[in-house]
Protein backbone atom coordinates (compact mmCIF):
# COMPACT_ATOMS: atom_id res chain seq x y z
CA UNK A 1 79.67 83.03 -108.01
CA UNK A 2 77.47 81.30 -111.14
CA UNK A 3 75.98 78.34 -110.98
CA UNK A 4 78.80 76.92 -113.50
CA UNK A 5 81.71 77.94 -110.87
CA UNK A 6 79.54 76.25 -107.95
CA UNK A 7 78.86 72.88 -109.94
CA UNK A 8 82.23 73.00 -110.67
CA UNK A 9 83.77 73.74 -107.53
CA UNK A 10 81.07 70.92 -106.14
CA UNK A 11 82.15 68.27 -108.87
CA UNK A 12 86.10 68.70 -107.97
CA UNK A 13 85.25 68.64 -104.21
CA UNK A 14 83.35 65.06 -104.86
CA UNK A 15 85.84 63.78 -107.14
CA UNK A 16 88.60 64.26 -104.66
CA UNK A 17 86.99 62.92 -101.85
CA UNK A 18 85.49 59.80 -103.91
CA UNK A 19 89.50 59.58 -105.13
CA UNK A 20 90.84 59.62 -101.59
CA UNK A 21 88.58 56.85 -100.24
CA UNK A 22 88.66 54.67 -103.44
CA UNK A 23 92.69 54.75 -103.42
CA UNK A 24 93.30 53.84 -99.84
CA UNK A 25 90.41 51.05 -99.94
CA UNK A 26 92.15 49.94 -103.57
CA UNK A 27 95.60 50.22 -101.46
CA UNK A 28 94.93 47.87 -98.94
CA UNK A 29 94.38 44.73 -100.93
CA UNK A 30 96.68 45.68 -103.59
CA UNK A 31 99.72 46.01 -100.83
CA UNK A 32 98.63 42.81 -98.92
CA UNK A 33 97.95 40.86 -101.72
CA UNK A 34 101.11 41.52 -103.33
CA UNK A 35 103.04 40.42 -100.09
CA UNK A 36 100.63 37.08 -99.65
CA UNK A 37 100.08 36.06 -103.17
CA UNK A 38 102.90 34.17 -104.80
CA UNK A 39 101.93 35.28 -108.13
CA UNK A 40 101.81 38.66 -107.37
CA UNK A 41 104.69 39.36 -105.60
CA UNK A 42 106.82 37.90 -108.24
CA UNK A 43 104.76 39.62 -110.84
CA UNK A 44 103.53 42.97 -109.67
CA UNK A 45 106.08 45.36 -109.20
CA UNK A 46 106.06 48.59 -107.16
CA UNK A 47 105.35 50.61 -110.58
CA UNK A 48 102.12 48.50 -111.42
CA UNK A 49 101.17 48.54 -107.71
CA UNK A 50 101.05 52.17 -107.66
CA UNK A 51 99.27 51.65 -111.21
CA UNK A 52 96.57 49.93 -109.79
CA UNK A 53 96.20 52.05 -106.61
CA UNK A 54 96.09 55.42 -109.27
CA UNK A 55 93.57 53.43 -111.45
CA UNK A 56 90.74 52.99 -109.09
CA UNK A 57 91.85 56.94 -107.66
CA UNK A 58 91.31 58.15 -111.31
CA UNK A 59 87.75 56.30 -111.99
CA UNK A 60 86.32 57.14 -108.75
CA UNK A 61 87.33 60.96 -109.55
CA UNK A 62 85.87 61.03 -112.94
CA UNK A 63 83.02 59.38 -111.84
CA UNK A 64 81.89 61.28 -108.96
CA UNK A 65 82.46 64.62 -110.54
CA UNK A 66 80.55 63.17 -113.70
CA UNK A 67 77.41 62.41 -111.64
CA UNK A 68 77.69 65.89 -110.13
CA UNK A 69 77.58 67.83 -113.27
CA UNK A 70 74.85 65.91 -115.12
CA UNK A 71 72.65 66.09 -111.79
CA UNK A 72 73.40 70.09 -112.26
CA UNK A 73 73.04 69.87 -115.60
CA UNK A 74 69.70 67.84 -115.42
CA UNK A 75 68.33 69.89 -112.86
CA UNK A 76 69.30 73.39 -114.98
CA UNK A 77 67.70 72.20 -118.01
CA UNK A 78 64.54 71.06 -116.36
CA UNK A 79 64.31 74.34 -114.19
CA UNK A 80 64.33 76.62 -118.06
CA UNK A 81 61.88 74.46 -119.07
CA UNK A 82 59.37 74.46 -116.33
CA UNK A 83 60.15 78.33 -116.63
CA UNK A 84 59.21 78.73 -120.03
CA UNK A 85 55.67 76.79 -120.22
């Protein structure tokens, strides 16, 4: 396997695991709040419920996997150049 397939088999595992915990810890308040909250529950519907819970699911994916690859990326590039002095 390359060191491309590994940082990107090591990106997608982050990003999925940073998505899992972000959307059930953006779930909870979400769920609650739009039960509690007068505003909410007249305002939020099931649709932008599950938009918010996907939201936070989404940026905690791209961000995770982001990180990964530029720390790969970072430590590639400073691996060639330590190679060619």
């Amino acid at each position: 396997m390359s060191t491309s397939e590994s940082t990107v088999r090591e990106a997608v595992y982050s990003g999925i695991k940073t998505a899992t915990i972000s959307g059930a810890i953006a779930a909870v308040p979400t769920l609650v709040g739009c039960r509690v909250i007068p505003w909410a529950k007249h305002n939020l519907n099931h649709t932008a419920q599950a938009l918010i819970i996907s939201a936070a699911s989404v940026a905690g994916f791209f961000i995770a996997a982001d990180k990964i690859v530029l720390r790969n990326a970072r430590g590639n590039t400073i691996g060639k150049y330590h190679k060619s002095e």
